[in-house]
N, C-alpha and C. Protein backbone atom coordinates (compact mmCIF):
# COMPACT_ATOMS: atom_id res chain seq x y z
N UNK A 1 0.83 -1.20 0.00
CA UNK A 1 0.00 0.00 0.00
C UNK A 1 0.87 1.26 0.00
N UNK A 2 2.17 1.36 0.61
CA UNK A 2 2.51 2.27 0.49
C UNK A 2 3.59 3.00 -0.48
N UNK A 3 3.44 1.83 -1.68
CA UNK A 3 4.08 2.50 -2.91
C UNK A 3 2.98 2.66 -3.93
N UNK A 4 1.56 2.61 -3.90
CA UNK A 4 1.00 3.10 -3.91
C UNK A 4 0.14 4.95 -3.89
N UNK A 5 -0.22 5.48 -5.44
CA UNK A 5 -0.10 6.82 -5.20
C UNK A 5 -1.47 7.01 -5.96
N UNK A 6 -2.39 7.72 -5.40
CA UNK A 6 -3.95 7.99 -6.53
C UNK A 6 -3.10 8.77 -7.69
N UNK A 7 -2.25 9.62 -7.63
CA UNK A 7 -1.88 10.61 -9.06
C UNK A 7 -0.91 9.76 -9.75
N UNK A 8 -0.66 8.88 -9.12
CA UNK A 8 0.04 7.90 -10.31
C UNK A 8 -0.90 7.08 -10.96
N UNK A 9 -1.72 6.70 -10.02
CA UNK A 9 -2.88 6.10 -10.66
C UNK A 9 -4.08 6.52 -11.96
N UNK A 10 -3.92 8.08 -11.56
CA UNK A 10 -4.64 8.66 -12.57
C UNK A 10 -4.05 9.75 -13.83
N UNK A 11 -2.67 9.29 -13.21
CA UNK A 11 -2.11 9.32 -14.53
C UNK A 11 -1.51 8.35 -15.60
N UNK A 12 -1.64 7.06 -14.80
CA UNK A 12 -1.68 5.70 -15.91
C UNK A 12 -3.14 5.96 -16.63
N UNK A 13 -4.22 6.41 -15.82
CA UNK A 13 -5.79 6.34 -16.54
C UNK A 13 -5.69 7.04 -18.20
N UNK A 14 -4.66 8.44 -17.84
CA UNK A 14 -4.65 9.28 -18.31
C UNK A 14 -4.26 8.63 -19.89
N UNK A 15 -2.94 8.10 -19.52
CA UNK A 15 -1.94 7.33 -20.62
C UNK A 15 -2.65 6.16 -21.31
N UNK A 16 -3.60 5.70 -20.52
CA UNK A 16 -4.09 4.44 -21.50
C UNK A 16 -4.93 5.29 -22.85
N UNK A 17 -4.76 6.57 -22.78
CA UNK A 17 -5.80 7.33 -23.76
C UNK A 17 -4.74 8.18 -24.84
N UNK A 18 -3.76 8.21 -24.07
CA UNK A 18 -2.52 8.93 -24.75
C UNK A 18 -1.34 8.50 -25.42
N UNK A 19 -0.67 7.63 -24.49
CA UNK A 19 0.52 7.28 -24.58
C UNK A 19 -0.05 5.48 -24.48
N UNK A 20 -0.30 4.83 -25.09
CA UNK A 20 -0.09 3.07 -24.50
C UNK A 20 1.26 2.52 -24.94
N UNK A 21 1.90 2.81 -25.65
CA UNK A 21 3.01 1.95 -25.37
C UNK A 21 4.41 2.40 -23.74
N UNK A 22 3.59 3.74 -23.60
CA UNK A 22 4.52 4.13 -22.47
C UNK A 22 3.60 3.37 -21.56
N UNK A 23 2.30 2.85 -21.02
CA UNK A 23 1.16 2.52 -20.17
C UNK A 23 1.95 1.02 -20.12
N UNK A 24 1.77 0.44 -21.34
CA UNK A 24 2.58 -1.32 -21.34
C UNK A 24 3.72 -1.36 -20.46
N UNK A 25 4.54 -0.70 -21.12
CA UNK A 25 5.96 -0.31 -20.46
C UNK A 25 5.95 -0.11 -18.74
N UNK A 26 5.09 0.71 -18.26
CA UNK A 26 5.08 0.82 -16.87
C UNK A 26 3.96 0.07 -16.35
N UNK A 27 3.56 -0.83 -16.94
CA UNK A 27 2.51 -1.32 -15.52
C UNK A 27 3.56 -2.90 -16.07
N UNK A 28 3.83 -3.06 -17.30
CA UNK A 28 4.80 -4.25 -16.92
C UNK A 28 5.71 -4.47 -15.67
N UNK A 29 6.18 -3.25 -15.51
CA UNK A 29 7.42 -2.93 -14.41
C UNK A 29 6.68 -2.90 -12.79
N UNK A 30 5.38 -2.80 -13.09
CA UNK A 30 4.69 -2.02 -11.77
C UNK A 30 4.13 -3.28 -10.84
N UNK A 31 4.73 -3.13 -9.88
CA UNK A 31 4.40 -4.31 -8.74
C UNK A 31 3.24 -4.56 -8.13
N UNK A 32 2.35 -2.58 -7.73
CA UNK A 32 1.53 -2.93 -7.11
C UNK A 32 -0.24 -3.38 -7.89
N UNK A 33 -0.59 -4.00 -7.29
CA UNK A 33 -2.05 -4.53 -8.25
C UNK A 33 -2.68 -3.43 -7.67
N UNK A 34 -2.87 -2.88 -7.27
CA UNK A 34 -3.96 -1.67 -6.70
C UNK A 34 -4.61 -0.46 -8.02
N UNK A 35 -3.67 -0.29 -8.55
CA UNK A 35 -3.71 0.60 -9.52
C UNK A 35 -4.50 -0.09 -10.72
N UNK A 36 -5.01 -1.22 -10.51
CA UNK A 36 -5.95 -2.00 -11.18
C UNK A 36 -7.57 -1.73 -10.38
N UNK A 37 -7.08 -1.94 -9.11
CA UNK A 37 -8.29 -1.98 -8.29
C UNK A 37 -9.30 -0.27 -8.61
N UNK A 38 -8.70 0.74 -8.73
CA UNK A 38 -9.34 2.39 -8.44
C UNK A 38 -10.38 2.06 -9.92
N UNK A 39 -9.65 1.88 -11.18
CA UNK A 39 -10.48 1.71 -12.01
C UNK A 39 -11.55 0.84 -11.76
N UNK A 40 -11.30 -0.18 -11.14
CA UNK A 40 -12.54 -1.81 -10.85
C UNK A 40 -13.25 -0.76 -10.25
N UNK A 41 -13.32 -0.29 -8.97
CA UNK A 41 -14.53 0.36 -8.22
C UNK A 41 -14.99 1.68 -8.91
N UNK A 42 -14.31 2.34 -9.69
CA UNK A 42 -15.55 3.31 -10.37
C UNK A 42 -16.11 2.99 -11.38
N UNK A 43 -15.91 1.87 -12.00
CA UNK A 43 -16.48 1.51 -13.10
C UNK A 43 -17.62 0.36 -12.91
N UNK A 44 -17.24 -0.33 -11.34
CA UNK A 44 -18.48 -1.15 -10.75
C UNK A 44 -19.28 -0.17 -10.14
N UNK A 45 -18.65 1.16 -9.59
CA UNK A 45 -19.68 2.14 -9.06
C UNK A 45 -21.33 2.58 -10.06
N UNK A 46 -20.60 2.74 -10.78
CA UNK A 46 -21.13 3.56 -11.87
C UNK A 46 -22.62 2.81 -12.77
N UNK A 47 -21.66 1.67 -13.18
CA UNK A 47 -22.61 0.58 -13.56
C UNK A 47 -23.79 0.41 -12.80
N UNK A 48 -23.06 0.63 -11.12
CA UNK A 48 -24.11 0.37 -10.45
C UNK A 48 -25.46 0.81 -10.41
N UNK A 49 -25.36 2.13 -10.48
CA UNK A 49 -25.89 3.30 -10.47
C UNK A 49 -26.63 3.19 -11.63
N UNK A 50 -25.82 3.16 -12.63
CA UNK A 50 -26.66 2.69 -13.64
C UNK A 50 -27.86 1.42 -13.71
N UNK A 51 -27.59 0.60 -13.09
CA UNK A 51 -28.32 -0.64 -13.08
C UNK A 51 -29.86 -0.20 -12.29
N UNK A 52 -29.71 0.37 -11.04
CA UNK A 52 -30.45 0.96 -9.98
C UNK A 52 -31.23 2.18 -10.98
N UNK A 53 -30.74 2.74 -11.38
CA UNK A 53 -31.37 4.07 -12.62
C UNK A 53 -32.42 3.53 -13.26
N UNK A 54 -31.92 2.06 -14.02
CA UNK A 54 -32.38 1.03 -14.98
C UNK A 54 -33.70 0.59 -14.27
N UNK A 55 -33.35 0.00 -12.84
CA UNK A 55 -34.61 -0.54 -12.09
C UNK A 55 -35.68 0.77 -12.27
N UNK A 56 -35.38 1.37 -11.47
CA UNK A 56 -36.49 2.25 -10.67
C UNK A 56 -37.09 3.38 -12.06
N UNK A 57 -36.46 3.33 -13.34
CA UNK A 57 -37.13 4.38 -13.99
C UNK A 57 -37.75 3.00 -15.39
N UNK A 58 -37.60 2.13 -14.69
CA UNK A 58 -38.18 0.04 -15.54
C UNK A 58 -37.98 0.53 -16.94
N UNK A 59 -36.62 0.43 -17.11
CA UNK A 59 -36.13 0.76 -18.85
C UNK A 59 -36.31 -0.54 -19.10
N UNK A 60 -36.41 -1.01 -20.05
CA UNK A 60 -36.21 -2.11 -20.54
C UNK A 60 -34.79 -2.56 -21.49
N UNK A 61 -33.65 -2.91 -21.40
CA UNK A 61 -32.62 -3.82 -21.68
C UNK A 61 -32.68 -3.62 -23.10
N UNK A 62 -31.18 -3.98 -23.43
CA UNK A 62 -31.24 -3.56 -24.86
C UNK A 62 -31.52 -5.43 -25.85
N UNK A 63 -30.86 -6.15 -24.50
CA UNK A 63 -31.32 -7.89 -24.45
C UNK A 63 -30.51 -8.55 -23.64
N UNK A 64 -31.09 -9.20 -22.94
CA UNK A 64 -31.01 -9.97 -21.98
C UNK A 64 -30.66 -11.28 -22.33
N UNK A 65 -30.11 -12.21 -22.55
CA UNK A 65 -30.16 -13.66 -22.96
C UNK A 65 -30.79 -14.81 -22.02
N UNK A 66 -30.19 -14.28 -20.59
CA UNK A 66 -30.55 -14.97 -19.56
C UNK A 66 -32.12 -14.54 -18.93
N UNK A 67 -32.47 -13.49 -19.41
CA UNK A 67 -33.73 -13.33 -19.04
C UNK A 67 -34.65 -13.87 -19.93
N UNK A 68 -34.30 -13.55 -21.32
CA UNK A 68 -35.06 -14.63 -22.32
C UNK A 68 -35.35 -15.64 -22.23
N UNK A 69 -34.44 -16.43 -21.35
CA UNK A 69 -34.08 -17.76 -21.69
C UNK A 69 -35.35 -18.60 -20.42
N UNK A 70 -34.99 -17.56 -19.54
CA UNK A 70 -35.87 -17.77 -18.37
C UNK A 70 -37.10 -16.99 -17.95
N UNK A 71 -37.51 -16.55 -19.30
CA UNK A 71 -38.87 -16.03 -19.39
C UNK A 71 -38.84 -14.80 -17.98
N UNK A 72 -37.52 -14.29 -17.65
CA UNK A 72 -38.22 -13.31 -16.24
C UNK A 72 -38.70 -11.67 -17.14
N UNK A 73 -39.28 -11.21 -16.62
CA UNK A 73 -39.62 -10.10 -17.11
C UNK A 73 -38.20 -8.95 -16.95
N UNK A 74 -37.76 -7.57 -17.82
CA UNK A 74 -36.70 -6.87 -17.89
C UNK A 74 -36.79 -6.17 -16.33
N UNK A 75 -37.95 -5.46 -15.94
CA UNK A 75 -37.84 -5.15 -14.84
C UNK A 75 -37.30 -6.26 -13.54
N UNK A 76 -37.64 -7.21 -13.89
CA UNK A 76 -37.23 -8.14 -12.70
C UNK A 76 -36.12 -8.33 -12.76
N UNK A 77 -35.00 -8.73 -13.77
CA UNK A 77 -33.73 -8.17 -14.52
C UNK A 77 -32.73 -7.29 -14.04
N UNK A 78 -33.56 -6.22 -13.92
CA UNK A 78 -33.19 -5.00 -13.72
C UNK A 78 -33.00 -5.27 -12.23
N UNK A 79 -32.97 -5.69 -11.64
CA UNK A 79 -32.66 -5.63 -9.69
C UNK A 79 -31.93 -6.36 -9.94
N UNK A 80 -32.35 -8.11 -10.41
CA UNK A 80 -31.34 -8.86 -10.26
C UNK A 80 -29.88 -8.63 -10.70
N UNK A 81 -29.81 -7.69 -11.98
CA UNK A 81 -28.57 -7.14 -12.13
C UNK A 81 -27.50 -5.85 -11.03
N UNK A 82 -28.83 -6.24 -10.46
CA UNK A 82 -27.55 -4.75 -9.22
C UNK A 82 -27.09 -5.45 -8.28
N UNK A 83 -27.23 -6.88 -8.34
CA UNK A 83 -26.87 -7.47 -6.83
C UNK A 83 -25.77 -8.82 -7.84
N UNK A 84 -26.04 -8.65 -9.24
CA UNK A 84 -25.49 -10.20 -9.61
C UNK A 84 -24.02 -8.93 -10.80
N UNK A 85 -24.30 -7.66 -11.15
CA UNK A 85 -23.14 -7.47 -11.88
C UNK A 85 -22.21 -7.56 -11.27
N UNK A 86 -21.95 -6.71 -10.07
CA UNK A 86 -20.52 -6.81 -9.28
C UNK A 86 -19.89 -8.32 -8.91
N UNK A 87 -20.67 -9.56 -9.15
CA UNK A 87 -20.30 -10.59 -9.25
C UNK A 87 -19.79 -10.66 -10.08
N UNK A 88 -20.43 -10.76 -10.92
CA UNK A 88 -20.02 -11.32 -12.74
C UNK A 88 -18.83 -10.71 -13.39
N UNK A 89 -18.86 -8.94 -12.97
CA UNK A 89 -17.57 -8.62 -13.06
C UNK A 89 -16.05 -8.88 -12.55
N UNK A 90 -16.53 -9.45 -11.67
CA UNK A 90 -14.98 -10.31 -10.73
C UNK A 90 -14.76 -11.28 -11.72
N UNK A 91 -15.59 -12.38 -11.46
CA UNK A 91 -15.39 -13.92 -12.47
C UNK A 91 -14.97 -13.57 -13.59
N UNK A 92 -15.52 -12.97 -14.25
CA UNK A 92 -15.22 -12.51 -15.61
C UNK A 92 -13.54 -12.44 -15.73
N UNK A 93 -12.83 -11.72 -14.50
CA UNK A 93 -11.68 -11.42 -15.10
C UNK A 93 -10.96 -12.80 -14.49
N UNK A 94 -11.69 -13.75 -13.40
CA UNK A 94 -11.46 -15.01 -13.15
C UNK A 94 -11.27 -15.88 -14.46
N UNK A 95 -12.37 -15.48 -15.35
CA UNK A 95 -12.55 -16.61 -16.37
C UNK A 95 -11.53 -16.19 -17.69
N UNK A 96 -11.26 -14.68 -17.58
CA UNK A 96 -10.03 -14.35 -18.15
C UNK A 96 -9.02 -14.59 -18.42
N UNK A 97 -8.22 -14.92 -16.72
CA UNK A 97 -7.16 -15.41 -16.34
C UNK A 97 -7.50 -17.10 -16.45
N UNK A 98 -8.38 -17.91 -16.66
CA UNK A 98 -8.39 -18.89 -16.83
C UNK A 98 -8.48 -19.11 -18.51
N UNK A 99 -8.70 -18.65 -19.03
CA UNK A 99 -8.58 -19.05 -20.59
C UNK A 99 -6.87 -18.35 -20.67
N UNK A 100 -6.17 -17.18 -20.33
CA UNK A 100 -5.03 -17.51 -20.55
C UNK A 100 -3.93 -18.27 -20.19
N UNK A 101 -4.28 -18.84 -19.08
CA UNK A 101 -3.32 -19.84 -18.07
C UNK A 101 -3.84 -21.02 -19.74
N UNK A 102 -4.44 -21.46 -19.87
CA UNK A 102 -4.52 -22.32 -20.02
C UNK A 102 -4.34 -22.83 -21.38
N UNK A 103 -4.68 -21.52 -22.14
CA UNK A 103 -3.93 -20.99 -23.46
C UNK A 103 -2.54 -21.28 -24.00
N UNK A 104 -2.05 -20.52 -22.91
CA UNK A 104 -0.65 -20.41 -22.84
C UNK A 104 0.35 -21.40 -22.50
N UNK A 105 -0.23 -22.35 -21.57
CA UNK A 105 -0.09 -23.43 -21.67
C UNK A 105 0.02 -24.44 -22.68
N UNK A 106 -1.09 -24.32 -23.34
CA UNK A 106 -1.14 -24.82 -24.63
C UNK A 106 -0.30 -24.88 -25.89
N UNK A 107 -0.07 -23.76 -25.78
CA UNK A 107 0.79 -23.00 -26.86
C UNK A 107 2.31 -22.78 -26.53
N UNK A 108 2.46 -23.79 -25.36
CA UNK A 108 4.17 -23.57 -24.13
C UNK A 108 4.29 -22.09 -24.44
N UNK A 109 3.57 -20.97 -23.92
CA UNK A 109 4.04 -19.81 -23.99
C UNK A 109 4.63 -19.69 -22.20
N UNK A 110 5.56 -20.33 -21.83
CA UNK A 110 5.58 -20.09 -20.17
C UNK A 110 6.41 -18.95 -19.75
N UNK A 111 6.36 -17.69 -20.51
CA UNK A 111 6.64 -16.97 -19.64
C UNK A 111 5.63 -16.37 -19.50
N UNK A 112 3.75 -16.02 -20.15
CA UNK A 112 2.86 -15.43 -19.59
C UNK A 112 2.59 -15.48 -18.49
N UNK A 113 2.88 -14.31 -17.70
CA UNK A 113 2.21 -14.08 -16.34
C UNK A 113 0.44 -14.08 -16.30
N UNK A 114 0.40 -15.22 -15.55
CA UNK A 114 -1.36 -15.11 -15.46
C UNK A 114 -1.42 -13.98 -14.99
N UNK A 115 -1.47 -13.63 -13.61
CA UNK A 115 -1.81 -12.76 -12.37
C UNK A 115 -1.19 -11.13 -13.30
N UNK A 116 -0.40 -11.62 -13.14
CA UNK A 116 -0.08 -10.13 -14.32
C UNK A 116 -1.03 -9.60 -15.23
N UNK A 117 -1.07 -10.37 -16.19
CA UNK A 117 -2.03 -10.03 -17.15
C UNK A 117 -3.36 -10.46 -16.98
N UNK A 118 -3.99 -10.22 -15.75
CA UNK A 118 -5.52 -10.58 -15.70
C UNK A 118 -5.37 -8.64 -14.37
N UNK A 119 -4.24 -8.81 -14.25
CA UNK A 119 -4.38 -7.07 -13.64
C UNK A 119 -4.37 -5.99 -14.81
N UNK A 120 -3.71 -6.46 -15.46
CA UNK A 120 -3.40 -5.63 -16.58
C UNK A 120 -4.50 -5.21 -16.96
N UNK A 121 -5.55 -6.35 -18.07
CA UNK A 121 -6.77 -6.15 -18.67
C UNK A 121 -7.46 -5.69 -17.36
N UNK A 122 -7.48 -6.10 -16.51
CA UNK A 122 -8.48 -5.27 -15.42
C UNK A 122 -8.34 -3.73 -15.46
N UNK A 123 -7.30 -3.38 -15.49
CA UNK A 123 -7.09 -1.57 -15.56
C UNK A 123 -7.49 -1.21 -16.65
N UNK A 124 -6.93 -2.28 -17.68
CA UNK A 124 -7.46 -1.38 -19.41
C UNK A 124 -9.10 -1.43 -19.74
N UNK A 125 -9.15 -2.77 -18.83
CA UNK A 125 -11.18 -2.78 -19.49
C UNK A 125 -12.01 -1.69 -18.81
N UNK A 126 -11.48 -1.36 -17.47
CA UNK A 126 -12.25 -0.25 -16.59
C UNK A 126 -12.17 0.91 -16.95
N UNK A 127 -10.57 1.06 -17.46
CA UNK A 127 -10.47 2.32 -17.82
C UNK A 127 -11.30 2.76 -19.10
N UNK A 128 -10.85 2.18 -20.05
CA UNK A 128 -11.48 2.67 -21.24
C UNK A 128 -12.91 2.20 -21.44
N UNK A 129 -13.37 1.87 -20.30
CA UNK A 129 -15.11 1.23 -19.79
C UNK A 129 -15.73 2.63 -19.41
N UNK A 130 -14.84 3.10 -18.35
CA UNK A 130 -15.42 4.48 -17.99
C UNK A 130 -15.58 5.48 -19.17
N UNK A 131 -15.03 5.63 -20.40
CA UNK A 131 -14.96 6.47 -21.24
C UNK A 131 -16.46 5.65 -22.14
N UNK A 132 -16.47 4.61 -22.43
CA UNK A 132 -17.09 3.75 -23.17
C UNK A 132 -18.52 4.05 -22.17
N UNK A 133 -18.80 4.01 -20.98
CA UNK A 133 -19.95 4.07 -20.16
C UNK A 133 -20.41 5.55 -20.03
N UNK A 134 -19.87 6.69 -20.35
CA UNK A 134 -20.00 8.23 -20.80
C UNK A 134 -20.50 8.39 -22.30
N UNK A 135 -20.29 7.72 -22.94
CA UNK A 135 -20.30 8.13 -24.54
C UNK A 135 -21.61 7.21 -24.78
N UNK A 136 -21.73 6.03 -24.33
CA UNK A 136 -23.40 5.09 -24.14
C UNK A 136 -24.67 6.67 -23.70
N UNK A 137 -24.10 6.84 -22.45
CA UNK A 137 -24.92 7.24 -21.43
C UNK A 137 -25.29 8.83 -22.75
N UNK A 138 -24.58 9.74 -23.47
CA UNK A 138 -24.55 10.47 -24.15
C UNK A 138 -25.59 10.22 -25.30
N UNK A 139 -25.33 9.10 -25.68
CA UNK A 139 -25.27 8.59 -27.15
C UNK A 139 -27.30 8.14 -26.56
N UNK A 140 -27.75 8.14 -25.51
CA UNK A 140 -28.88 7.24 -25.00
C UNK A 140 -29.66 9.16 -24.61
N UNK A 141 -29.25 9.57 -23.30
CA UNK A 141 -29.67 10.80 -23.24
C UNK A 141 -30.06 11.82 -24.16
N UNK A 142 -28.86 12.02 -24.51
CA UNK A 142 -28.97 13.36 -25.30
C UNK A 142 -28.68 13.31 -27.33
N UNK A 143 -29.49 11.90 -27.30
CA UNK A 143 -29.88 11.31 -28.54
C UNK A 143 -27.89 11.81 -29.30
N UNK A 144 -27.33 11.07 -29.23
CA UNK A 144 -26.14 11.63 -30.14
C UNK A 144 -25.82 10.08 -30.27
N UNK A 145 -26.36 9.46 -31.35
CA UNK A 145 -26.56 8.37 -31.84
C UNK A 145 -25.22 7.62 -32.56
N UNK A 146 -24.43 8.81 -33.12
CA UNK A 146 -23.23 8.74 -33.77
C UNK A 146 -22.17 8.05 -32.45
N UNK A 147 -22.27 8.60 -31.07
CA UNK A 147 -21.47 8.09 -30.37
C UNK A 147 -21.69 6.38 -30.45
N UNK A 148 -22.77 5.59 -30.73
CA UNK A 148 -22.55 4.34 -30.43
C UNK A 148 -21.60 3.45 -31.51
N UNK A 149 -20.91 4.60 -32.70
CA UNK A 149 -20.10 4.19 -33.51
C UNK A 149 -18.74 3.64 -33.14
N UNK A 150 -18.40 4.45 -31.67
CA UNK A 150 -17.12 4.01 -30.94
C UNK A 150 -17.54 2.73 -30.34
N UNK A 151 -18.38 1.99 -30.48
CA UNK A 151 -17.79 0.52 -29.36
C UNK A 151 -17.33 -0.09 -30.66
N UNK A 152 -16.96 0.07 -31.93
CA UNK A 152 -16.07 -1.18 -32.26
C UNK A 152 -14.48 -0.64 -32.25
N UNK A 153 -14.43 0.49 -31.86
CA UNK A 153 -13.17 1.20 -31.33
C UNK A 153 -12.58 0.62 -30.43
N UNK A 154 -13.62 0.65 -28.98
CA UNK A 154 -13.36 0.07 -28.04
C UNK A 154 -12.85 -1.53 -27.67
N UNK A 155 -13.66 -2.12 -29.14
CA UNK A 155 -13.59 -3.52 -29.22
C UNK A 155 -12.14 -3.74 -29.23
N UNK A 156 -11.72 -3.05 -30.45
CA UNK A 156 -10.13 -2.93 -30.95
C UNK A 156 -9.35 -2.74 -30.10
N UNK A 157 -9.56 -1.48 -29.35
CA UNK A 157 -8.40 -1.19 -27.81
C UNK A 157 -8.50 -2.44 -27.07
N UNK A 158 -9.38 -3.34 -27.13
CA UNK A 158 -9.45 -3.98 -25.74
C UNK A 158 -8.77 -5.43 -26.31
N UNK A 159 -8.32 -5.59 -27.67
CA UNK A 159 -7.44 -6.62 -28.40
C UNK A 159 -5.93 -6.38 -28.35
N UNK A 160 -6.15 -5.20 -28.56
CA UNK A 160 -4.82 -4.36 -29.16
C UNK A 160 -3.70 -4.19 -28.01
N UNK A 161 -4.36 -3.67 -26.39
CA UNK A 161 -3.57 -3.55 -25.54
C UNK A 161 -3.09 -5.30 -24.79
N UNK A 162 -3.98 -6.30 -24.53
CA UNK A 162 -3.28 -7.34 -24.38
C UNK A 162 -2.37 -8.25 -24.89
N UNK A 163 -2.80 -8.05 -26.25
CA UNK A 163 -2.06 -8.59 -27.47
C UNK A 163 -0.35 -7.77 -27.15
N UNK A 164 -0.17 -6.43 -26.95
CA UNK A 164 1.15 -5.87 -26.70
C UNK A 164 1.84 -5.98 -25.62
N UNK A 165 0.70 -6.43 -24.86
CA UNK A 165 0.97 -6.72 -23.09
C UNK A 165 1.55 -7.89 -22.88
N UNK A 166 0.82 -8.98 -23.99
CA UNK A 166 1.61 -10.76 -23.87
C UNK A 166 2.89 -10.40 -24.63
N UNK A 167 2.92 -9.72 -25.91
CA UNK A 167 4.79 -9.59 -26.52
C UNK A 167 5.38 -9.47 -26.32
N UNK A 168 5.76 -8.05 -25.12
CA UNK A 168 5.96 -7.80 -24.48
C UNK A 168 6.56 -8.14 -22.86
N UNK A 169 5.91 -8.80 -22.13
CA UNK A 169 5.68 -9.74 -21.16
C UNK A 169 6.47 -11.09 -21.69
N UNK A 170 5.97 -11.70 -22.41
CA UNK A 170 6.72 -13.34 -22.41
C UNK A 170 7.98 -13.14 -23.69
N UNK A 171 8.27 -11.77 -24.25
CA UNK A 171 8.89 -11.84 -25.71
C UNK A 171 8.48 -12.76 -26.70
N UNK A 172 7.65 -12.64 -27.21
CA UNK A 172 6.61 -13.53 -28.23
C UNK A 172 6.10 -13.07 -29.50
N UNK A 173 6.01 -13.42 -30.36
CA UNK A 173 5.87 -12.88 -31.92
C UNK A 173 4.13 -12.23 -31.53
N UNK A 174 3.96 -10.84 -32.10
CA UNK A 174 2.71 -10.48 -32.44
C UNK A 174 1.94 -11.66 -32.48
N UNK A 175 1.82 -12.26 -33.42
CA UNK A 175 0.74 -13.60 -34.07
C UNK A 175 0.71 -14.61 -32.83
N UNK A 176 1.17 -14.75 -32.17
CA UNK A 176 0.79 -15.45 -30.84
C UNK A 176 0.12 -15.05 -29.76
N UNK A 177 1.14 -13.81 -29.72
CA UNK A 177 0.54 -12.94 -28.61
C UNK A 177 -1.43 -12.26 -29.11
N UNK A 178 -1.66 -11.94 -30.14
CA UNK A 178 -2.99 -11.72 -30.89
C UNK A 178 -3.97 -13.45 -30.69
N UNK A 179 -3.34 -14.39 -31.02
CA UNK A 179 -4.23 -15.05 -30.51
C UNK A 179 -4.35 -15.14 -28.90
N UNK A 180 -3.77 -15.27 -28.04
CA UNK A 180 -3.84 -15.59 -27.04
C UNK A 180 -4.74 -14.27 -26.50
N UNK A 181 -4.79 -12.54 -27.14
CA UNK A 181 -5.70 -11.42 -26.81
C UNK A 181 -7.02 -11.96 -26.99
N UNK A 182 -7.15 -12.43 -28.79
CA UNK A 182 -8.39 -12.89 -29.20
C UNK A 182 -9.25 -13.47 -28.38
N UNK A 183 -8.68 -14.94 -27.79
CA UNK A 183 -9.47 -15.92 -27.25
C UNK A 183 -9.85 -15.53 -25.60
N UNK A 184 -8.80 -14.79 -25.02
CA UNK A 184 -8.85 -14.81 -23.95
C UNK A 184 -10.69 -13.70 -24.03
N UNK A 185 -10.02 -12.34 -24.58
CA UNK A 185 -11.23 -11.12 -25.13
C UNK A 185 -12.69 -11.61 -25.25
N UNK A 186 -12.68 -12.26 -26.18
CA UNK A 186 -13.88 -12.84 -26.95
C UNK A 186 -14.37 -13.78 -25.83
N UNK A 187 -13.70 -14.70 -25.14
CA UNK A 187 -14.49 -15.68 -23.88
C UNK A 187 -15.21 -14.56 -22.84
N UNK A 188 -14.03 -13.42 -22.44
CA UNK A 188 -14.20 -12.91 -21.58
C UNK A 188 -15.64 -11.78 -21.72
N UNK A 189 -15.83 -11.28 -23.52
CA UNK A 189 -17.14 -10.38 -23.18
C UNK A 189 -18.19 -11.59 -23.87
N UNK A 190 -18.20 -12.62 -24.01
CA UNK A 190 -19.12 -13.67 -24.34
C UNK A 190 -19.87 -13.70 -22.75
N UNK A 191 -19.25 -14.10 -21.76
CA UNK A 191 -19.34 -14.77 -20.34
C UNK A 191 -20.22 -13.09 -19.84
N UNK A 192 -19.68 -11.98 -20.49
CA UNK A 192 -20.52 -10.87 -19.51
C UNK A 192 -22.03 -10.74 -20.80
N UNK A 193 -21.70 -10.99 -21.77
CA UNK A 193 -23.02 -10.88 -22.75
C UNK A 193 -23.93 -11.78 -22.12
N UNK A 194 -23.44 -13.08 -21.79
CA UNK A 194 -24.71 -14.18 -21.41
C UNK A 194 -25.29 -13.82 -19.97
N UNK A 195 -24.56 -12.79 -19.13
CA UNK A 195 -25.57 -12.95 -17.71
C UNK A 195 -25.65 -11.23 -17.64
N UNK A 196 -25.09 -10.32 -18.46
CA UNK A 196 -25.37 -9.34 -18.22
C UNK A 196 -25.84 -8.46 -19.23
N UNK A 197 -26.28 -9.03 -20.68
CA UNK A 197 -26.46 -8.50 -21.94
C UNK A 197 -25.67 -7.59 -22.18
């Protein structure tokens, strides 16, 4: 905790928007996991808030799979998601770090750091989540429809930075390191599509 600093912290936030190959570079080097954690809680904050917004003003979901599936109505949905996202968002980066352990394995990549790189994507998905959860919230409010053009932006950042993070990390050709982003990525927003649309 006590190498630990919030303005270092929010100036890695800063860099994942500016600078990422200087962001790779220093959180490779960076010991403490915390600086993963500030992003996790405002971006579970927020959601939250959002979810609770969702209940009490009974929006209805843009789709649900698991509610479909189980015939519950969106409003009913809508609660169960304020008590089941902050779950799902943990596992998620559980099930993260388990498709790359196991990946990598596969592929004898043994110098990927699991624990490493399941902190890593934790800072990059929150961070650029919070920007991604402003430009929704915009794009929904104040009808600016054009903003929902950035989530395949977002899609890309969220390939692009692990993919440089494994090359990096284990010294590994692009084309390895990209699959091992791919599969890990794609499991990881599959697993939040099925319980959280």
């Amino acid at each position: 905790m006590k190498d630990y600093s919030i303005k270092k912290n929010l100036s890695y936030m800063a860099m994942a928007f500016s600078r990422p190959r200087q962001l790779v570079d220093a959180l490779l080097k960076e010991t403490s996991f915390l600086y993963s954690i500030f992003p996790l809680i405002l971006f579970t904050i927020l959601f939250e808030i959002s979810y609770v917004l969702d209940y009490l003003s009974e929006t209805s979901g843009f789709f649900h799979i698991i509610a479909d599936v189980l015939e519950i109505p969106d409003a009913q949905y809508n609660l169960y998601q304020i008590f089941l996202f902050p779950i799902v968002h943990i596992v998620d980066f559980l099930v993260f770090g388990g498709v790359i352990y196991a990946l990598s394995r596969f592929l004898r990549l043994y110098k990927v750091n699991t624990i490493k790189s399941v902190f890593f994507f934790m800072f990059i998905w929150n961070t650029i989540g919070l920007l991604g959860f402003i430009t929704e919230n915009l794009a929904a409010w104040w009808k600016l429809e054009f903003l929902l053009y950035a989530q395949p932006i977002y899609l890309m950042i969220y390939l692009l930075y692990p993919m440089e993070f494994f090359h990096k990390q284990a010294e590994i050709t692009r084309r390895k390191s990209l699959v091992l982003s791919v599969a890990s990525v794609v499991v990881f927003i599959s697993f939040r599509m099925i319980f959280l649309g």
